[in-house]
Structure formats: structure tokens, C-alpha cells
Protein backbone atom coordinates (compact mmCIF):
# COMPACT_ATOMS: atom_id res chain seq x y z
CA UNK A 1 0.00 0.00 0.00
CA UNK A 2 1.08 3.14 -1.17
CA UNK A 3 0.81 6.21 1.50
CA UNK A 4 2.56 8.91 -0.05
CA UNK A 5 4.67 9.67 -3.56
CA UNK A 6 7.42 11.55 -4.20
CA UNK A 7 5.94 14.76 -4.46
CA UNK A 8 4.62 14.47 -1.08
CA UNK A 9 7.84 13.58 0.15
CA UNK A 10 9.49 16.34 -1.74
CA UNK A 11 6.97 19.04 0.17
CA UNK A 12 7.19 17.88 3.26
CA UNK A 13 11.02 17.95 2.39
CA UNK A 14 10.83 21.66 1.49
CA UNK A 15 8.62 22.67 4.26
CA UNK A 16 10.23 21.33 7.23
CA UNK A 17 13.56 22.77 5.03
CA UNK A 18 12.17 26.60 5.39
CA UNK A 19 10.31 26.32 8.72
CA UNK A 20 13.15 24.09 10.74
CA UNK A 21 15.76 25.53 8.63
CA UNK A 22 19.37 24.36 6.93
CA UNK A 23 21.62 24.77 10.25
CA UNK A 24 18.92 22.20 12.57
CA UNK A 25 17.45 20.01 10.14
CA UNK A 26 20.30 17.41 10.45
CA UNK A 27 19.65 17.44 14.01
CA UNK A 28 16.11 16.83 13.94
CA UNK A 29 16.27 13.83 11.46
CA UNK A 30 18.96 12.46 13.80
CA UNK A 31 16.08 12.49 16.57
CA UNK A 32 13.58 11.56 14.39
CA UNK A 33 15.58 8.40 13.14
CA UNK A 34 16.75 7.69 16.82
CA UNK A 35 12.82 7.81 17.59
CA UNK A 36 11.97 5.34 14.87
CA UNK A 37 14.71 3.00 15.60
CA UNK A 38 13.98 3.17 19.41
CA UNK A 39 10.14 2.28 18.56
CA UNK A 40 10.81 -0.17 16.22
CA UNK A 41 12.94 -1.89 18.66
CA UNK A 42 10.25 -2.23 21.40
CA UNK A 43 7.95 -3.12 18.90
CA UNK A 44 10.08 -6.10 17.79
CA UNK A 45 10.28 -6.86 22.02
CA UNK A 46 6.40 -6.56 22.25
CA UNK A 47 5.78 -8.58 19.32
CA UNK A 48 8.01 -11.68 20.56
CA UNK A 49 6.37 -11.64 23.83
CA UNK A 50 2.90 -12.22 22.43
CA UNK A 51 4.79 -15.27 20.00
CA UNK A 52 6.08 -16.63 22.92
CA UNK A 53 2.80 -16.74 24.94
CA UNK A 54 0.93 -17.96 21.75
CA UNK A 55 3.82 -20.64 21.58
CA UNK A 56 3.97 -21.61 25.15
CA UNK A 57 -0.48 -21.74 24.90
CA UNK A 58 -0.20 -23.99 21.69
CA UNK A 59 2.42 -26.22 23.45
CA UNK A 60 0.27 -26.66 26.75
CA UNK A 61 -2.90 -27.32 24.57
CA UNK A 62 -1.09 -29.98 22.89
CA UNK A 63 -0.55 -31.85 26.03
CA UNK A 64 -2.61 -34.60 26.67
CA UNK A 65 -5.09 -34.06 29.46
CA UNK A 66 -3.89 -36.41 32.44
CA UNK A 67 -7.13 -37.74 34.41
CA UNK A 68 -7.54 -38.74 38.12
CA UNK A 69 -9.25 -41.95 38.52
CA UNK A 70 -11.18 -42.01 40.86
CA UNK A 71 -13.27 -45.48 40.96
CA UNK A 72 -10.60 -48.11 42.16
């Protein structure tokens, strides 16, 4: 799926270009990228959790059910 083009890309560009201006817009991509990285990273964390619960569930369903008996 397709969010945005080029030319979208190329405003936002331009615009955050003349409002952050040329001497601080290295500074805020570094942030910006550190921000993405950092999220994507704890994403990644949350998203093995929840495989490792599904994966411990699906291995405890598995089991065979062990029954008392009770009419000796």
C-alpha cells in the first residue's frame, strides 16, 4: 500500500527545510531516526512476547489431558 509519492515527500522535504531551517534540520532527522529506531525496537520486544505466549499456549494445549481416577 502506497501512503505517499514523491511529491509528497518532496513538500514535506521543502517545508520542514524553510520552517526548521538548513543549520537544525540534520539534528532533527537524527532524533527523528533515533525515535523510529527506538520504537521499532520495542515493537520487535512486544511482538516476541505475544509469539512466545501464543507458543507456550499452543504447546500446553497440545498436552494430553492427564485424568484422576477415581473409581478403584
Amino acid at each position: 500500500m502506497n501512503l505517499a509519492g514523491w511529491s509528497e515527500f518532496l513538500f514535506i522535504g521543502l517545508l520542514a527545510f524553510i520552517i526548521i531551517g538548513p543549520k537544525d534540520l540534520p539534528k532533527v532527522l537524527y532524533t527523528c531516526g533515533r525515535f523510529f529506531q527506538n520504537l521499532r525496537r520495542l515493537s520487535g520486544e512486544f511482538m516476541a512476547e505475544f509469539e512466545a505466549i501464543h507458543h507456550l499456549k499452543e504447546l500446553e494445549d497440545s498436552k494430553p489431558l492427564k485424568r484422576k481416577d477415581n473409581n478403584k
